[in-house]
Protein backbone atom coordinates (compact mmCIF):
# COMPACT_ATOMS: atom_id res chain seq x y z
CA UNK A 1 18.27 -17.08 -23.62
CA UNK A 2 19.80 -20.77 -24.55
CA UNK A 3 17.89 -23.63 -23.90
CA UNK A 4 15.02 -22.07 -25.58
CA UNK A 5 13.73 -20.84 -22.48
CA UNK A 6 10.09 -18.61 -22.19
CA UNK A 7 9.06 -16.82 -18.83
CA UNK A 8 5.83 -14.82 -17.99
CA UNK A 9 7.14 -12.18 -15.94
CA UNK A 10 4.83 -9.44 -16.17
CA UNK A 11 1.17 -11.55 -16.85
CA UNK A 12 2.37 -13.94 -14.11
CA UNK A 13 3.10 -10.88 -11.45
CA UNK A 14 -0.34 -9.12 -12.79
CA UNK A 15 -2.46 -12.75 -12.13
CA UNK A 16 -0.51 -12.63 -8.51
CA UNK A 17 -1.85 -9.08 -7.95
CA UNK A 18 -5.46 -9.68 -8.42
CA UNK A 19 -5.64 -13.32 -6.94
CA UNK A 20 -4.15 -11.58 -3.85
CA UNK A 21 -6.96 -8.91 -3.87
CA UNK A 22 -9.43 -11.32 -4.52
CA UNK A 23 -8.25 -14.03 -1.47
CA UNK A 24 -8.50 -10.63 0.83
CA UNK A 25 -11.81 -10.24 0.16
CA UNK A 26 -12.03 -6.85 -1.94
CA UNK A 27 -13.79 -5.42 -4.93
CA UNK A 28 -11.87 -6.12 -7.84
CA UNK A 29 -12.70 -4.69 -11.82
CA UNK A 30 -12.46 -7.34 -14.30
CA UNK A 31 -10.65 -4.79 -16.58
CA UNK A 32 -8.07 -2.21 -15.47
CA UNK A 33 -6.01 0.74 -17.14
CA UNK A 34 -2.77 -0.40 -15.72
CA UNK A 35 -3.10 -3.89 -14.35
CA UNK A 36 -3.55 -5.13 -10.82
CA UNK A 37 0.16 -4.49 -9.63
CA UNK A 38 -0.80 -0.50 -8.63
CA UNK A 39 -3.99 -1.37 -6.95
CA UNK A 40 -2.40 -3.70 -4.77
CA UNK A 41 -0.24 -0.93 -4.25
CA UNK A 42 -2.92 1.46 -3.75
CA UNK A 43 -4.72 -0.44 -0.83
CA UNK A 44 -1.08 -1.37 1.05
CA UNK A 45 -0.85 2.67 0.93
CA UNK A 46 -4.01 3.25 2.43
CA UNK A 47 -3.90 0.05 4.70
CA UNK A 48 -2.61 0.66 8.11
CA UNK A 49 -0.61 -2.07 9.63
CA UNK A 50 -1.97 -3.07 12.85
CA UNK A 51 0.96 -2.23 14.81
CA UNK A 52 1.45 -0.81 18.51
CA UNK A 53 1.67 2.99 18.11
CA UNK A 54 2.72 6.01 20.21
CA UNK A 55 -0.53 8.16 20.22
CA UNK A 56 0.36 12.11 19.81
CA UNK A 57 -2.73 14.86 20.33
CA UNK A 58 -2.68 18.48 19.01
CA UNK A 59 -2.27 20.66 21.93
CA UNK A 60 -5.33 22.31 20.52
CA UNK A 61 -6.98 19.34 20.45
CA UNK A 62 -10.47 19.14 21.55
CA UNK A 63 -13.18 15.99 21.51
CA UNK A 64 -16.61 16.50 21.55
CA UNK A 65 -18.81 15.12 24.56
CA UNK A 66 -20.79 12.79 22.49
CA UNK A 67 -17.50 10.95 20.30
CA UNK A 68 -15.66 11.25 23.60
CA UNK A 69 -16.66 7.00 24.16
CA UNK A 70 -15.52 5.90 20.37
CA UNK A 71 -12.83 8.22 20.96
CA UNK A 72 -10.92 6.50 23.96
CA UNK A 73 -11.82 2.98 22.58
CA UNK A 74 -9.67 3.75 19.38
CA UNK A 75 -7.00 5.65 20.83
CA UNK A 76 -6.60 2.11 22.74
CA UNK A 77 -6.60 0.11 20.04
CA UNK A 78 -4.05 2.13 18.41
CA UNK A 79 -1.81 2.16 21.42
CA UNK A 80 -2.78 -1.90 21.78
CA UNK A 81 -1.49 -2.73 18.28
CA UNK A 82 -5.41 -4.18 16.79
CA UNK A 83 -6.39 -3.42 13.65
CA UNK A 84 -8.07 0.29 13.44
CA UNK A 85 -8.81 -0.11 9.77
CA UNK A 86 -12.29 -0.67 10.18
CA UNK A 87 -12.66 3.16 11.14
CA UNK A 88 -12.03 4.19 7.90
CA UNK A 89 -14.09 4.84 5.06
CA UNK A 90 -16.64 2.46 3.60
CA UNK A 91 -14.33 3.11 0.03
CA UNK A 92 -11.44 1.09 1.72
CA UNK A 93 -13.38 -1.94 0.19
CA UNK A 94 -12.83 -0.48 -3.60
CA UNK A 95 -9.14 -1.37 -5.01
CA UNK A 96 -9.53 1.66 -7.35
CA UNK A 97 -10.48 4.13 -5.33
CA UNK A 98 -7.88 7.17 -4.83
CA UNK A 99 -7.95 9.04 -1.77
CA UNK A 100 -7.07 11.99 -2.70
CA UNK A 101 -7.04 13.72 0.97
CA UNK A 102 -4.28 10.79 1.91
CA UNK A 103 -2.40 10.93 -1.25
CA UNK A 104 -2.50 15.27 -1.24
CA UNK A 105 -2.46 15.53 2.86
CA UNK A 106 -1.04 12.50 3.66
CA UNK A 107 -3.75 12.18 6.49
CA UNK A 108 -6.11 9.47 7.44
CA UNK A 109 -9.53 10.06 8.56
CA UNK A 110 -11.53 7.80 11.15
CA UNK A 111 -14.66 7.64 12.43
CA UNK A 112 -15.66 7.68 16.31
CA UNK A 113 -18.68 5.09 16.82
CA UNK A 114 -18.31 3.03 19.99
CA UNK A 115 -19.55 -0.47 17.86
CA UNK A 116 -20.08 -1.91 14.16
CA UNK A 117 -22.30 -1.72 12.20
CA UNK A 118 -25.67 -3.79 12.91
CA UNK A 119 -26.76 -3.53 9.26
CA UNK A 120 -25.96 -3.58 5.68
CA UNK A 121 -22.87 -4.54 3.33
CA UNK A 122 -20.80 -3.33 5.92
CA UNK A 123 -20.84 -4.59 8.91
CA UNK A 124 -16.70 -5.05 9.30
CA UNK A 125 -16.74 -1.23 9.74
CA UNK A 126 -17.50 0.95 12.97
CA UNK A 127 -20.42 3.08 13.66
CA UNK A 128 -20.42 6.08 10.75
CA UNK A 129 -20.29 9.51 13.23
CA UNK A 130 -20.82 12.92 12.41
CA UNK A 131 -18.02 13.66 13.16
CA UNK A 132 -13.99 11.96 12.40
CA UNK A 133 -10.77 12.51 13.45
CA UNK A 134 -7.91 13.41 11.39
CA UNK A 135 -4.90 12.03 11.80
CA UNK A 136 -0.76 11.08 10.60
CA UNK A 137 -0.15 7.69 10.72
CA UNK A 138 3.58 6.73 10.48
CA UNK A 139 5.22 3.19 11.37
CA UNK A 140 5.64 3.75 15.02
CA UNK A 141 3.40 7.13 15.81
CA UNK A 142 0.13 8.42 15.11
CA UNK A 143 -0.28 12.46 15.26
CA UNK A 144 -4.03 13.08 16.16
CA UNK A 145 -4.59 16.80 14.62
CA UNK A 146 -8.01 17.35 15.12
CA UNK A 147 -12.39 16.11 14.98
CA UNK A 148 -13.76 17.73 12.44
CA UNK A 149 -17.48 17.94 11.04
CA UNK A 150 -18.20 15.22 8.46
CA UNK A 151 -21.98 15.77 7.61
CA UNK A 152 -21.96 19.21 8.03
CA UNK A 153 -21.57 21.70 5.31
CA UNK A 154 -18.08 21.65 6.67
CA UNK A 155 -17.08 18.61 5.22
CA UNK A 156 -17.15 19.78 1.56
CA UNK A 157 -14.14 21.58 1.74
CA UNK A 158 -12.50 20.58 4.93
CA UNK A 159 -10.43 17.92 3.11
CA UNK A 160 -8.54 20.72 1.39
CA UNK A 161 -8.18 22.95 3.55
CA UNK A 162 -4.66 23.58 3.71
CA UNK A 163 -5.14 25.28 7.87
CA UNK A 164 -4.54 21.44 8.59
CA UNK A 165 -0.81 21.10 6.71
CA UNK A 166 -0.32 24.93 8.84
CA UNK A 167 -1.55 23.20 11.92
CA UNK A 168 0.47 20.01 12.16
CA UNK A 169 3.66 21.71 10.86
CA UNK A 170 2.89 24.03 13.92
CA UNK A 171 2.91 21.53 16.16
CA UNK A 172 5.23 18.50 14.44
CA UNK A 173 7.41 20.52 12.17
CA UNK A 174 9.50 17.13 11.64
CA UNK A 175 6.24 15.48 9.79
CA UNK A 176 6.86 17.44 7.36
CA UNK A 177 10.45 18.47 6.96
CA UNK A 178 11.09 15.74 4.04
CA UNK A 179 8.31 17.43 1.88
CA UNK A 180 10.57 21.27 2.17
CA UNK A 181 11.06 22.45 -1.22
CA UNK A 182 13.85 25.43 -0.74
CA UNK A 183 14.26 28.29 -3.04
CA UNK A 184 10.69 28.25 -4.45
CA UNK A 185 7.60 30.03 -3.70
CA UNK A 186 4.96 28.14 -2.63
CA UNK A 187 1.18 29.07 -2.81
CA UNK A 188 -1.81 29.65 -0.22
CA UNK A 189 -5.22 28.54 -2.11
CA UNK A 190 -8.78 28.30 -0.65
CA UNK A 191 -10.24 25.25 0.32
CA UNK A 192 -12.46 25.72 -2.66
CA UNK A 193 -9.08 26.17 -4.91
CA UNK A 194 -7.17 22.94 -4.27
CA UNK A 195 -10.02 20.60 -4.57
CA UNK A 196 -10.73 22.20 -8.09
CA UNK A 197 -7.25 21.17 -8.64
CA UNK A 198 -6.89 17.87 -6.81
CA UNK A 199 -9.81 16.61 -9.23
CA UNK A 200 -7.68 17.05 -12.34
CA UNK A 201 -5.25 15.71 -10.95
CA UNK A 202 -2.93 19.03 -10.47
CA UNK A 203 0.44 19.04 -7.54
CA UNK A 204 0.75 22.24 -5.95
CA UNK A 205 3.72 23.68 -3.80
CA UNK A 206 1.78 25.00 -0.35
CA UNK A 207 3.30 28.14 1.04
CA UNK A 208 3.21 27.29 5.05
CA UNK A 209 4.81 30.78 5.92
CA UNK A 210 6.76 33.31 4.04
CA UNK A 211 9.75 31.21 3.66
CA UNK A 212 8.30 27.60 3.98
CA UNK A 213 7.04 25.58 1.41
CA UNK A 214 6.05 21.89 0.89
CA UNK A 215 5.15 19.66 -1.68
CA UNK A 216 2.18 17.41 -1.24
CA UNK A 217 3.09 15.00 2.07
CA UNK A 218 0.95 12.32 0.54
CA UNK A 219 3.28 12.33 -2.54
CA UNK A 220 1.30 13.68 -4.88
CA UNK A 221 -0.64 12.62 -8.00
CA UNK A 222 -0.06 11.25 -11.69
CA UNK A 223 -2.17 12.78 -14.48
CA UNK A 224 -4.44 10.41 -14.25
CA UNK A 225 -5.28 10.70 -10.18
CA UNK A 226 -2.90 7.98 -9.00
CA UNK A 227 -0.64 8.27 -6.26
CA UNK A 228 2.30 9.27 -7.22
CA UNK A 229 3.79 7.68 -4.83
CA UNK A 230 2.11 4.35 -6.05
CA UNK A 231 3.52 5.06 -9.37
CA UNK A 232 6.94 5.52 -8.03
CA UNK A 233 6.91 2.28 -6.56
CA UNK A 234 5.67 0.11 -9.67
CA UNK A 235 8.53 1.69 -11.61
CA UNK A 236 10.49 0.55 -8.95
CA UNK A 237 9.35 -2.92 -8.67
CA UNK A 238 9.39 -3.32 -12.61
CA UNK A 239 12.87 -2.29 -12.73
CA UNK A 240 14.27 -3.81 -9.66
CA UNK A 241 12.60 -7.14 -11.06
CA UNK A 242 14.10 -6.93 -14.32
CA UNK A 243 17.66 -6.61 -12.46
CA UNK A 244 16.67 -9.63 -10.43
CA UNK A 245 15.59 -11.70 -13.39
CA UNK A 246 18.87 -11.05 -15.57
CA UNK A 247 21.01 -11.88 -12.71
CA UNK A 248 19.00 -14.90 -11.88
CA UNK A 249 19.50 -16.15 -15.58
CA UNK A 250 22.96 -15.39 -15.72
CA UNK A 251 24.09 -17.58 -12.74
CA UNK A 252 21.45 -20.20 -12.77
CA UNK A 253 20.55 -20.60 -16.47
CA UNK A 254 22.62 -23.32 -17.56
CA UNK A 255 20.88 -25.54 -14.70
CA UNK A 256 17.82 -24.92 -16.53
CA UNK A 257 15.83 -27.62 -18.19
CA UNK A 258 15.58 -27.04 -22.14
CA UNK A 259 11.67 -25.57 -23.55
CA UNK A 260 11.03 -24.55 -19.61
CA UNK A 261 8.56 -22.00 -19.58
CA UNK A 262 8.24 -20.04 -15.82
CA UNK A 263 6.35 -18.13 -13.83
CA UNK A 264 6.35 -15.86 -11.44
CA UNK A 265 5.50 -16.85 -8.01
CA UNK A 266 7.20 -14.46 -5.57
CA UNK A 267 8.63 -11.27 -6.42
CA UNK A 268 9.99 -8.05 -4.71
CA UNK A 269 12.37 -5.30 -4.19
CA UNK A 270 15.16 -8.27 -2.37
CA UNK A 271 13.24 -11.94 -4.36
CA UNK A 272 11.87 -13.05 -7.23
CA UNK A 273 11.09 -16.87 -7.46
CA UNK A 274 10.23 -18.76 -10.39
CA UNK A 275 8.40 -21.74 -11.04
CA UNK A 276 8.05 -24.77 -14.23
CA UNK A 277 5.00 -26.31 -14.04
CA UNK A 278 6.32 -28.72 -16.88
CA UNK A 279 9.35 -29.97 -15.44
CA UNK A 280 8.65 -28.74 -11.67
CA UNK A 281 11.56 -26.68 -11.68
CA UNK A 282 11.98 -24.10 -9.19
CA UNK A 283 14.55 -20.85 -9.11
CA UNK A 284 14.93 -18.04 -6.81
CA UNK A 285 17.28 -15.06 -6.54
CA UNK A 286 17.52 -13.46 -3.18
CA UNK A 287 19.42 -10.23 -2.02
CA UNK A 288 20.87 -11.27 1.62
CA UNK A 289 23.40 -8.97 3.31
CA UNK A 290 24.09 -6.81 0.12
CA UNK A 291 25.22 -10.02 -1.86
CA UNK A 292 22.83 -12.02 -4.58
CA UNK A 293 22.11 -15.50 -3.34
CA UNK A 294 20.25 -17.79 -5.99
CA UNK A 295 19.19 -21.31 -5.85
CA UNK A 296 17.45 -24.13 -8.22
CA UNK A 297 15.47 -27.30 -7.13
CA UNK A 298 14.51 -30.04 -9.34
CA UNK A 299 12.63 -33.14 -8.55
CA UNK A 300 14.00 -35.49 -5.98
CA UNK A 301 16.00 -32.55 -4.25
CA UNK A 302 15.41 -29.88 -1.64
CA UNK A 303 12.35 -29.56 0.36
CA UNK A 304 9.97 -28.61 -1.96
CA UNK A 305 10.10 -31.84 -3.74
CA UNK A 306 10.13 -35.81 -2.71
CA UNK A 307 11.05 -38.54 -4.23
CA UNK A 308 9.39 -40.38 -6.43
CA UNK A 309 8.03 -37.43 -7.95
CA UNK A 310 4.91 -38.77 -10.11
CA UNK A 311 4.25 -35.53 -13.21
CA UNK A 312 0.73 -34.87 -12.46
CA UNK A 313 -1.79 -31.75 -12.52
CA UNK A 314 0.90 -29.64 -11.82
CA UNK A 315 -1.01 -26.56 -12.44
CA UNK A 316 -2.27 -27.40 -9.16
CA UNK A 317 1.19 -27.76 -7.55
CA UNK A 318 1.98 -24.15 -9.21
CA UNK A 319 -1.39 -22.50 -7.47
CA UNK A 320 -0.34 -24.49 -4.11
CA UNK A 321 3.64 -22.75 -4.17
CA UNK A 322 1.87 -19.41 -4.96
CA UNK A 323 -0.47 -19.90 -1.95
CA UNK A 324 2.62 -21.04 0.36
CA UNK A 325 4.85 -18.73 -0.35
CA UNK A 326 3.02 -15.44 -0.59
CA UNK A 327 0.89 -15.11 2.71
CA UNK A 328 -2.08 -13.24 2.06
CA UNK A 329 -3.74 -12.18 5.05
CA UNK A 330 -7.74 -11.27 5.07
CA UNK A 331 -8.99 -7.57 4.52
CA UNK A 332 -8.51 -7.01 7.53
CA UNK A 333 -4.64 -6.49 6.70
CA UNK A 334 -2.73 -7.03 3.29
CA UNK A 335 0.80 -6.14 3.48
CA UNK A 336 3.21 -7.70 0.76
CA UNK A 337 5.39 -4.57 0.24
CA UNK A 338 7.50 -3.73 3.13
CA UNK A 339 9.11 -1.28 1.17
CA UNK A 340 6.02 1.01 1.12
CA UNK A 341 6.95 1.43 4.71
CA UNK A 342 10.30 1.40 4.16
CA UNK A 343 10.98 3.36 1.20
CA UNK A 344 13.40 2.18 -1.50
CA UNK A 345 13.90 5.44 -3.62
């Protein structure tokens, strides 16, 4: 770099990670294996974006008499578009949690009560029930499969039971026509089996029929129990950043002021914006229309900065951009990575 130029790129995107966790409200270690980035990743993937959706039942879909209250009131709010995440389970609030039934399955579970909770740490959530319905949640649909037992000796297994990937191929063979794997033999395990294996962390190819196999519609898992999927898209993000960065510095560089050190304070699969705290000096690369659009304001030009500009506690000024320019909504919904829905791959 000329102009003897420093940038935090990685430590900068990590302290973004967790001070977005923390402004939601969550659980978050003070040390982590590999950084903050994938367990902001992790909750977007188990977050579901409150978001009007078309409501499809299993034609052997049945209800109890007793969840058959809870049950209409979140079918409505599913079809109304309000946030449904508080039917989930109480391990939503832990950042480092894995789900291994959504990240195996690719299925949600929620519970039926008709209110929240009166007591306790967890009073955002609904009424725990015996018994939860299991569901695929896409952007615009969710596929209601079945209410299954969840205190019962039922519940042990029943999140690896691989009747329910038979079932909703059955009945919504698209679900999972992305997950085929042709020309390879898949396998049928017990219940019993594929948990064994889902807790070291092991991918297995489901026979469906004779001549229909899947892999795992939740993506899968990394050796050490992460989504796969979430792994995916950090590699992603790290490289697609990198791109961003060089092209940034190879257009806008020789605006740059000389010893400027810069962090990160927006980044993305299409952005990446960077920030001086000593000279105020802000930089951003955007992807518009296919084409790479970049941009630098100093002080006493563009809207970010007036005239007159008086060099103060600018560390404060660098918190302030972060807080303006990435919206971080409350628990209730945190949703920086449209590409999760959108996949980039």
């Amino acid at each position: 770099m000329i102009n003897n130029i420093c940038i935090s790129l990685y430590g900068s995107i990590e302290d973004i990670c967790k001070q977005q966790l923390v402004n939601a409200g969550f659980r978050v270690p003070k040390e982590t294996t590999n950084g903050y980035l994938p367990l902001l990743l992790n909750m977007n993937k188990r977050l579901i974006e409150p978001r009007k959706r078309n409501v499809h039942f299993h034609s052997t879909l049945i209800v109890p008499e007793k969840n058959r209250n809870g049950f209409a009131l979140l079918i409505n709010k599913m079809q109304c578009g309000s946030n449904i995440n508080g039917y989930q389970s109480h391990h939503l609030e832990r950042t480092n949690f894995n789900d291994d039934f959504l990240n195996d399955f690719g299925l949600h579970h929620f519970h039926l009560g008709e209110t929240t909770q009166k007591t306790g740490k967890h009073k955002r959530y609904i009424e725990r029930t015996g018994n939860t319905i299991f569901a695929k949640v896409d952007q615009n649909d969710i596929y209601l499969l079945g209410v299954f037992g969840h205190n019962s000796e039922e519940k042990q297994f029943i999140y690896s039971d691989e009747q329910l990937l038979k079932s909703l191929y059955d009945e919504w063979p698209h679900l999972l026509e992305q997950c085929r794997v042709r020309g390879v033999t898949g396998q049928t395990l017990s219940p019993e089996e594929r948990n064994a294996l889902r807790s070291n962390g092991t991918n297995v190819i489901t026979a469906l029929s004779d001549d229909i196999a899947i892999m795992s519609p939740g993506g899968g898992f990394m050796a050490n129990k992460m989504s796969a999927y979430v792994s995916i898209e950090m590699i992603h993000l790290y490289r697609t950043i990198s791109l961003l960065k060089k092209s940034l510095f190879k257009i806008q560089e020789q605006h740059y002021p000389f010893d400027a050190d810069f962090k990160v304070i927006t980044f993305g699969h299409d952005e990446l914006s960077l920030f001086c705290d000593k000279n105020c000096f802000f930089t951003k690369i955007q992807i518009l229309d296919g084409n790479h659009k970049t941009m630098s304001l100093a002080p006493g030009y563009g809207p970010v900065y007036t005239h007159g500009f008086v060099r103060g506690q600018t560390t404060k000024l660098y918190v302030a951009l972060i807080e303006a320019l990435n919206t971080t909504a409350s628990r209730n919904y945190l949703h920086p990575f449209p590409s999760l829905y959108i996949r980039h791959l």
